[in-house]
N, C-alpha and C. Protein backbone atom coordinates (compact mmCIF):
# COMPACT_ATOMS: atom_id res chain seq x y z
N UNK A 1 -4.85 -5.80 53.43
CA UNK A 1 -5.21 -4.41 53.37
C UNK A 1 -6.72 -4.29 53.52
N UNK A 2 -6.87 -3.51 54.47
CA UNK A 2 -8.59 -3.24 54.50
C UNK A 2 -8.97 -2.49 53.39
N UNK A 3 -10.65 -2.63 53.32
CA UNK A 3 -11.67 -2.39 52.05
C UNK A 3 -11.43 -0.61 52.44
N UNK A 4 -11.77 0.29 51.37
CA UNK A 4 -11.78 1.94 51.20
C UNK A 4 -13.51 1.62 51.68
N UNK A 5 -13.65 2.36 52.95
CA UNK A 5 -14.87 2.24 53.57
C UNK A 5 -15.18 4.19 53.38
N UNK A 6 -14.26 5.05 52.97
CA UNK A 6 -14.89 6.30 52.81
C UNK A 6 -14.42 6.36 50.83
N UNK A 7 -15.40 6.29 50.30
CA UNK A 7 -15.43 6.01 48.27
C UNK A 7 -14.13 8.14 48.51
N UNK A 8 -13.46 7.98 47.42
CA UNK A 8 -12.86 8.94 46.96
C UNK A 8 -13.63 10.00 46.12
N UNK A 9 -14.31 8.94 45.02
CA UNK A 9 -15.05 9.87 44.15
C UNK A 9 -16.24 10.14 44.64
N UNK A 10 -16.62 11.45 44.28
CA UNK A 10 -17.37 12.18 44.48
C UNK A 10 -18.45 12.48 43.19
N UNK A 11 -17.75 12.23 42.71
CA UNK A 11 -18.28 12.52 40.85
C UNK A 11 -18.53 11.24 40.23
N UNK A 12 -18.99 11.70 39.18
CA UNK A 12 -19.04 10.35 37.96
C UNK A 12 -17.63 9.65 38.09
N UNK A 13 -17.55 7.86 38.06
CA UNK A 13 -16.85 7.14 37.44
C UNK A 13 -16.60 6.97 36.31
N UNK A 14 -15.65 6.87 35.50
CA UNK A 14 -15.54 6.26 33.99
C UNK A 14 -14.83 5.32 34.20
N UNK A 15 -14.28 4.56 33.44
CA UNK A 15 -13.47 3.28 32.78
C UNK A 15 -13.49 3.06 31.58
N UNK A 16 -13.24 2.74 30.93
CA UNK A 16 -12.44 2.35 29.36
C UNK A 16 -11.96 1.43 28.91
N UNK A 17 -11.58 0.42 28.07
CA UNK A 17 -10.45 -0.34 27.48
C UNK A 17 -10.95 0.45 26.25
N UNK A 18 -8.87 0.93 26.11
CA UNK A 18 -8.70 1.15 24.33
C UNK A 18 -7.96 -0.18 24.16
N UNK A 19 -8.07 -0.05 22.79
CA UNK A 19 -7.19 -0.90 21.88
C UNK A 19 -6.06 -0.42 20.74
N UNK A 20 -5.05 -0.56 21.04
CA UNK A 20 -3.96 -0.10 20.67
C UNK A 20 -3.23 -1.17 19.73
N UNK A 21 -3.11 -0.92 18.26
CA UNK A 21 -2.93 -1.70 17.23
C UNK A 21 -1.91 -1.43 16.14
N UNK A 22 -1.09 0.31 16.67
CA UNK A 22 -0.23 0.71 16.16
C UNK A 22 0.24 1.62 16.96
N UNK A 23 1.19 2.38 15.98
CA UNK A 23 1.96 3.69 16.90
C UNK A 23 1.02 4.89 16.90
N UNK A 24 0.15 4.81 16.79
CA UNK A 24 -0.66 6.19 16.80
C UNK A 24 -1.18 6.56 18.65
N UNK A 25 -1.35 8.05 18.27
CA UNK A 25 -1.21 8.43 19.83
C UNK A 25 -3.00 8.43 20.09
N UNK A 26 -2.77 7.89 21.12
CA UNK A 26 -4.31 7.58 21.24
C UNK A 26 -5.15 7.79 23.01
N UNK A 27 -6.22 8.15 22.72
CA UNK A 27 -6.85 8.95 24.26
C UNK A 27 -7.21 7.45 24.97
N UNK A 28 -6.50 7.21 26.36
CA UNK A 28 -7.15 6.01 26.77
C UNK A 28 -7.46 6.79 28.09
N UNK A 29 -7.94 7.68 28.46
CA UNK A 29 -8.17 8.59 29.36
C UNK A 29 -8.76 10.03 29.19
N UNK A 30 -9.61 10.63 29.33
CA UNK A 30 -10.46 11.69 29.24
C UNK A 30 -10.67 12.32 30.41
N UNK A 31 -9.91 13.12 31.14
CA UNK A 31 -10.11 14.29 32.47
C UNK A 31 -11.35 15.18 32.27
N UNK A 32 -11.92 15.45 33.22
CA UNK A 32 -13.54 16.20 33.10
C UNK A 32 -12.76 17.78 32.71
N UNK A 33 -13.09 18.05 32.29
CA UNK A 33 -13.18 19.63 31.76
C UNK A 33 -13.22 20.59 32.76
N UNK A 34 -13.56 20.70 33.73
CA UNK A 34 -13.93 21.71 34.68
C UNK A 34 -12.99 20.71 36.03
N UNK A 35 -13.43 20.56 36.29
CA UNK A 35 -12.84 19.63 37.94
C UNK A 35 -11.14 18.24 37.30
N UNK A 36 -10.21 18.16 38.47
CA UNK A 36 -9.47 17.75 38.57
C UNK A 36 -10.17 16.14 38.70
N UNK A 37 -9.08 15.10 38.23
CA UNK A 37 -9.74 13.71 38.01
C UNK A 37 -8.82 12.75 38.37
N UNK A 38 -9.23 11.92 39.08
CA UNK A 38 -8.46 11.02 39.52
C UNK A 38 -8.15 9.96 38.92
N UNK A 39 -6.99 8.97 38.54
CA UNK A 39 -6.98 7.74 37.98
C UNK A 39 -6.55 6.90 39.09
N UNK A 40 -7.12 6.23 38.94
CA UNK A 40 -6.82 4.98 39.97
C UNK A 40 -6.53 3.20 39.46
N UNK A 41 -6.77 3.19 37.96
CA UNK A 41 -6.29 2.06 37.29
C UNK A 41 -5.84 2.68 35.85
N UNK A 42 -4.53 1.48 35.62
CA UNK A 42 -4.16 1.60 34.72
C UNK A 42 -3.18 0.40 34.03
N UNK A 43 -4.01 -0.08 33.12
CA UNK A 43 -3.37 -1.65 33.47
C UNK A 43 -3.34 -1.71 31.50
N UNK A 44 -2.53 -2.58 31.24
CA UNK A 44 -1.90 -2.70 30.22
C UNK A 44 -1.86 -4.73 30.10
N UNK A 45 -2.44 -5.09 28.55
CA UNK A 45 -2.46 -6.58 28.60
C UNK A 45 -1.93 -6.31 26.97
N UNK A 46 -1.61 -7.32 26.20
CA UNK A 46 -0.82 -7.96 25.13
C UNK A 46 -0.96 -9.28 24.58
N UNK A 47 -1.26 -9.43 23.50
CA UNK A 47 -1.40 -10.75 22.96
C UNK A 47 -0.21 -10.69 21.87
N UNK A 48 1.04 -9.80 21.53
CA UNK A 48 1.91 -10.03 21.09
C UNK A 48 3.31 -10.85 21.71
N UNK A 49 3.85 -11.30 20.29
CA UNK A 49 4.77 -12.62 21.13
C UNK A 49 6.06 -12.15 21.02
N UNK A 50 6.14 -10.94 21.24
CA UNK A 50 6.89 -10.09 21.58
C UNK A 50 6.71 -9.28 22.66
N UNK A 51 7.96 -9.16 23.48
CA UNK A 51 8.09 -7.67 24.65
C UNK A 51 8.29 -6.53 23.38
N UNK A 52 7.17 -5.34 23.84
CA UNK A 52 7.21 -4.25 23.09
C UNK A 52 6.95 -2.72 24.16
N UNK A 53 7.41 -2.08 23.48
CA UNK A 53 6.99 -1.01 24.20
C UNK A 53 6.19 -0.24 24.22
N UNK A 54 5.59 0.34 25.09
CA UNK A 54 4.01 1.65 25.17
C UNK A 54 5.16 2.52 25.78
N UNK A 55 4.49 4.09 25.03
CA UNK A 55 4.55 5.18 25.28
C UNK A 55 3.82 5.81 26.19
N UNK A 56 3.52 6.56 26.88
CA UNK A 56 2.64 7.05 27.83
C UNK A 56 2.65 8.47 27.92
N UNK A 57 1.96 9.20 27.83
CA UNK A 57 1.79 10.37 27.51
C UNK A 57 0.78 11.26 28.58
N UNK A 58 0.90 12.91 28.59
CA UNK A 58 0.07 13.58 29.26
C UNK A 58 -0.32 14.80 28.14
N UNK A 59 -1.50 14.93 27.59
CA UNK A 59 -2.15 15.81 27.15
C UNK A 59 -2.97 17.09 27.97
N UNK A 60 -2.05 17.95 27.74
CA UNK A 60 -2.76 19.47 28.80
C UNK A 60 -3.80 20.35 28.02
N UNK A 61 -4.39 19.65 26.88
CA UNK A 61 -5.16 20.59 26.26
C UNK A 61 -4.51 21.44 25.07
N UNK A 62 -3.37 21.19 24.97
CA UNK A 62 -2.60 21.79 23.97
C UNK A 62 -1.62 21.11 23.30
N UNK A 63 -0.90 20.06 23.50
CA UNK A 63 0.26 19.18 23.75
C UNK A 63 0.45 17.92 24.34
N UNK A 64 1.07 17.23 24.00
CA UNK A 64 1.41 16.16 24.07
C UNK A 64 2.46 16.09 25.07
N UNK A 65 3.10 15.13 26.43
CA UNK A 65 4.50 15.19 26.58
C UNK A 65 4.72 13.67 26.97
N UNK A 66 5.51 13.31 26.75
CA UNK A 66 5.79 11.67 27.29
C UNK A 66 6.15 11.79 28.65
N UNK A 67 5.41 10.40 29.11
CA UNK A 67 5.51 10.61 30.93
C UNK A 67 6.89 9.13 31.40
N UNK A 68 6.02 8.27 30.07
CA UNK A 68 7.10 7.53 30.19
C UNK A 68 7.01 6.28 29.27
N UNK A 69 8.06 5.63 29.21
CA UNK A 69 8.09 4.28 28.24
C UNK A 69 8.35 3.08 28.91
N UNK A 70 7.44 2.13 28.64
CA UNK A 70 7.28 0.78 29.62
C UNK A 70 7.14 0.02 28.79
N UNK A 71 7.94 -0.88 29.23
CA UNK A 71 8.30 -2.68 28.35
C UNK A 71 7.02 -3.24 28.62
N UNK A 72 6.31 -3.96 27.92
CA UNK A 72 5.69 -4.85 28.10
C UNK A 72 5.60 -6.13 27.58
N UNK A 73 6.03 -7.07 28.70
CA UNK A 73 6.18 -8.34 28.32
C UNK A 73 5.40 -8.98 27.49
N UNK A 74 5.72 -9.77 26.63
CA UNK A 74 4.75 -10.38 25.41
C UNK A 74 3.84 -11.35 26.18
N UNK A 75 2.44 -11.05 25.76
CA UNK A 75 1.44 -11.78 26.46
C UNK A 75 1.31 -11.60 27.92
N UNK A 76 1.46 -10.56 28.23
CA UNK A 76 0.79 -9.85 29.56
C UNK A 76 -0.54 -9.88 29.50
N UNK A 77 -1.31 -10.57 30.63
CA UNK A 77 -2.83 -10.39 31.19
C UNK A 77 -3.29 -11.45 29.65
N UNK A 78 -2.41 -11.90 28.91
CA UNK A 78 -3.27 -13.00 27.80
C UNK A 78 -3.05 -14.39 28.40
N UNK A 79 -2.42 -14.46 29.32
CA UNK A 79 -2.39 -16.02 29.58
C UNK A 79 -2.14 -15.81 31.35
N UNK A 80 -2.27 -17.23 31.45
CA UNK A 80 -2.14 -17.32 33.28
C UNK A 80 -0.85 -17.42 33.63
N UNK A 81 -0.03 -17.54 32.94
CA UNK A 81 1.45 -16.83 33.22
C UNK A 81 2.35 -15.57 33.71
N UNK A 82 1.25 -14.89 32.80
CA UNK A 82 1.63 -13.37 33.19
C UNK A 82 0.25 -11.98 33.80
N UNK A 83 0.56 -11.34 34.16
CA UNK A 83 -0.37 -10.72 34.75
C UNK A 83 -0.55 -9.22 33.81
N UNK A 84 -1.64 -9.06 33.94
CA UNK A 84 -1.34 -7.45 32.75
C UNK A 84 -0.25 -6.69 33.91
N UNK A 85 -0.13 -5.81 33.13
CA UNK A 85 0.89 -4.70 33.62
C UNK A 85 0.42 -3.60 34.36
N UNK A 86 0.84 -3.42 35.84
CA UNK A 86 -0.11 -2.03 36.26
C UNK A 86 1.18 -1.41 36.13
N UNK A 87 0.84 -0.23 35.61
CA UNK A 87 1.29 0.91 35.25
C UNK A 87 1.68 1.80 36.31
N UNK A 88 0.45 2.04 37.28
CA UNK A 88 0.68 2.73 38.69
C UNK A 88 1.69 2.14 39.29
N UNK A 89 2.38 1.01 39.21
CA UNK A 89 2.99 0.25 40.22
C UNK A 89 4.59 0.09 39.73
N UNK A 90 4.70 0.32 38.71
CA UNK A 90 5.90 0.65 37.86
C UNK A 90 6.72 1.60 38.01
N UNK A 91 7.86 1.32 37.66
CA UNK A 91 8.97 1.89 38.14
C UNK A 91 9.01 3.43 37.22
N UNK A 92 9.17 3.08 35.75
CA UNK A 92 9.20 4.08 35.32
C UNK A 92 7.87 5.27 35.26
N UNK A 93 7.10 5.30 35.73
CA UNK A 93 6.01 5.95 36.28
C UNK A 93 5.98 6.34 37.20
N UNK A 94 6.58 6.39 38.28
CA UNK A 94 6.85 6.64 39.64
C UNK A 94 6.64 7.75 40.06
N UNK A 95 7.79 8.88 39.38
CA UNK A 95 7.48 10.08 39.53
C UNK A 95 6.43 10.76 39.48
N UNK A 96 4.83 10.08 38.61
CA UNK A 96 4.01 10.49 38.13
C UNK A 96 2.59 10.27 39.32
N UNK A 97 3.04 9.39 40.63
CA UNK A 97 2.44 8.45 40.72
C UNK A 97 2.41 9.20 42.29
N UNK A 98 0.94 9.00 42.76
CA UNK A 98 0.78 9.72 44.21
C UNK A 98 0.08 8.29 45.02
N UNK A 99 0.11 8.41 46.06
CA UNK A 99 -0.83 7.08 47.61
C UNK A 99 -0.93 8.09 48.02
N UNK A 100 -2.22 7.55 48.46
CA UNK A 100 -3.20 7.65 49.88
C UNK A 100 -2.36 7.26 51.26
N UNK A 101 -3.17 7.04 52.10
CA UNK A 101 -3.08 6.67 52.98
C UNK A 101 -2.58 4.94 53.39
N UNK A 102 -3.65 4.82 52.74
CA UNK A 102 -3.87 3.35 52.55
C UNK A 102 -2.84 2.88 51.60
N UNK A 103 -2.06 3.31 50.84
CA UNK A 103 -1.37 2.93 49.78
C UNK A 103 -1.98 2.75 48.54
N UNK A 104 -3.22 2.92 48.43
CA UNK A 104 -3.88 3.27 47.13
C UNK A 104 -2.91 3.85 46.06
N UNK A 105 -2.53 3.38 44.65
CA UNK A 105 -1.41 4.69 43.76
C UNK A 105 -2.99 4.92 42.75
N UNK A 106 -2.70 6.46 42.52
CA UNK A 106 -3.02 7.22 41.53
C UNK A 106 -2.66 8.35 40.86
N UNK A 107 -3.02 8.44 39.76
CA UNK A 107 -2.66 10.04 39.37
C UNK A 107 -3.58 11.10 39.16
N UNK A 108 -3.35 11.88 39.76
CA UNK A 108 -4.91 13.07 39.36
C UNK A 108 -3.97 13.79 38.19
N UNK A 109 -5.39 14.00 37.37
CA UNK A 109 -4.99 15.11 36.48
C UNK A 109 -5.87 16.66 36.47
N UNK A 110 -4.79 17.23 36.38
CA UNK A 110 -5.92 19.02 36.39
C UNK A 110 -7.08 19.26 35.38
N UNK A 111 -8.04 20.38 35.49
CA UNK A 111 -8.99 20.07 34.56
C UNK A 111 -8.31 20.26 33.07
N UNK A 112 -9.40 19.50 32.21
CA UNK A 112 -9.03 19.51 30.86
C UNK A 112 -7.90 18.48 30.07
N UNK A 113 -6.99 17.90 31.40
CA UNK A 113 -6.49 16.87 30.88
C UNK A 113 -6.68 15.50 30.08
N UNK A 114 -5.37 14.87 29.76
CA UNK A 114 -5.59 13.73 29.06
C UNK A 114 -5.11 12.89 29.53
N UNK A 115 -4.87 11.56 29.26
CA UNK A 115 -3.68 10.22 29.07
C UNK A 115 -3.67 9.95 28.09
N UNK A 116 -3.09 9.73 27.35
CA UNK A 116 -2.77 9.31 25.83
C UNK A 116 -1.39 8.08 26.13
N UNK A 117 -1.87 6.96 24.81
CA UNK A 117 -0.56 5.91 25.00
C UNK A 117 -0.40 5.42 23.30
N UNK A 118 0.46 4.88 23.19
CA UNK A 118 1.12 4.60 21.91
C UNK A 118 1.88 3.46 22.17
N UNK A 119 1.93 3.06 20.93
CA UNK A 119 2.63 1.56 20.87
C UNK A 119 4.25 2.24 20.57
N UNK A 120 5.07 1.83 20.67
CA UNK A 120 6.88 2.68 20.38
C UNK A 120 6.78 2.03 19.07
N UNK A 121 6.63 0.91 18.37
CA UNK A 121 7.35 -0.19 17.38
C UNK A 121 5.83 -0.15 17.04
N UNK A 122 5.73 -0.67 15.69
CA UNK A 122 5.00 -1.46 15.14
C UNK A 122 4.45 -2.82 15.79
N UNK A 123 3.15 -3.45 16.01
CA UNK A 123 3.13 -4.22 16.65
C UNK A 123 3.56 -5.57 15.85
N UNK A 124 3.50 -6.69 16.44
CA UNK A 124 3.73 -8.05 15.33
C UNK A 124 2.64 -8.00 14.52
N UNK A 125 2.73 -8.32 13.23
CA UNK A 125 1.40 -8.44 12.47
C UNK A 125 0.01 -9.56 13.36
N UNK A 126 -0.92 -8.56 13.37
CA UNK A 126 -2.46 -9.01 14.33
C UNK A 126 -2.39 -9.01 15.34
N UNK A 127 -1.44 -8.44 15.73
CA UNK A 127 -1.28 -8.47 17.57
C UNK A 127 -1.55 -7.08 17.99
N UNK A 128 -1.71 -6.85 19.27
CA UNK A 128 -1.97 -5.56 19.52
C UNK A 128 -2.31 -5.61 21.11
N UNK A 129 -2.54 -4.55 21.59
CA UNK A 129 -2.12 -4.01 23.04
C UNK A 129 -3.82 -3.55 23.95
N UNK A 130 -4.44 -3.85 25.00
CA UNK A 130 -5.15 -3.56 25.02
C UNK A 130 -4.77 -2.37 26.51
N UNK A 131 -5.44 -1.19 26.80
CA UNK A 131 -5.47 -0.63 27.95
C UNK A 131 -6.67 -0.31 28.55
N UNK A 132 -6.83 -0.68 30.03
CA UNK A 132 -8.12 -0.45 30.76
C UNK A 132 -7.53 0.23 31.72
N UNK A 133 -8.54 2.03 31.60
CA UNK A 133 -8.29 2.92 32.65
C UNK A 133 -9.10 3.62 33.33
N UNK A 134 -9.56 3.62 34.50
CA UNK A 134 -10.89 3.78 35.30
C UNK A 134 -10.45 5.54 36.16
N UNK A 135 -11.56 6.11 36.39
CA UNK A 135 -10.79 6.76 37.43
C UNK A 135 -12.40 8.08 37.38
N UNK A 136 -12.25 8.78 37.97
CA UNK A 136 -13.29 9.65 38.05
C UNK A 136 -13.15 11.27 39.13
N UNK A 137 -14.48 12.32 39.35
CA UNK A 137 -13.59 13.14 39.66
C UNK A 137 -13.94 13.31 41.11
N UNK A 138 -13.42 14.39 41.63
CA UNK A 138 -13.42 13.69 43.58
C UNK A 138 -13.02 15.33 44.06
């Protein structure tokens, strides 16, 4: 696949890793306030020795709604075995999930939006979930 020789964003970049250590609903994504925002990563790693599940969520400024629930294999992106989890590339996300041209996947969100994710279960005791999500506005 050739290099993106025309950049998308137009605006500030962000990126992030949260850390996710329970079931609490948590912002791993922040949409600009005024202008629509693009995500373009969304990747999910695990140092539990357990497959567990993340919640995935869309915050409109008022509410919460689940977008979707994804297994994640125990020790995703923690060892050279497994690879973190892209999220964009997943099945149960799909619907959520737009390409380019190029096949680029992302999701834009309208202004004021969120991403929010949650652990489903309790994690194993000291284990916990990390998410890195980049994206900016265009």
């Amino acid at each position: 696949m050739a290099a993106n020789k025309e950049p998308i964003f137009i605006g500030s970049i962000s990126g992030k890793i949260t850390e996710l250590a329970d079931t609490t609903e948590t912002d791993i994504f922040v949409g600009d306030s005024v202008e629509s925002t693009r995500v373009d990563v969304l990747a999910i790693a695990t140092d539990d020795t357990a497959d567990k599940d993340l919640i995935l969520l869309f915050h409109d400024g008022t509410a919460s709604k689940k977008a979707a629930l994804v297994k994640i294999p125990l020790s995703s992106g923690n060892t050279n075995a497994l690879a973190p989890v892209n999220l964009l590339a997943h099945a149960q996300l799909a619907a959520h999930v737009c390409a380019d041209a190029a096949g680029n996947r992302f999701i834009n969100l309208p202004p004021g939006w969120k991403i929010r994710a949650q652990e489903a279960a309790a994690p194993t005791s000291g284990k916990k979930m990390w998410v890195f999500a980049r994206g900016g506005k265009y």
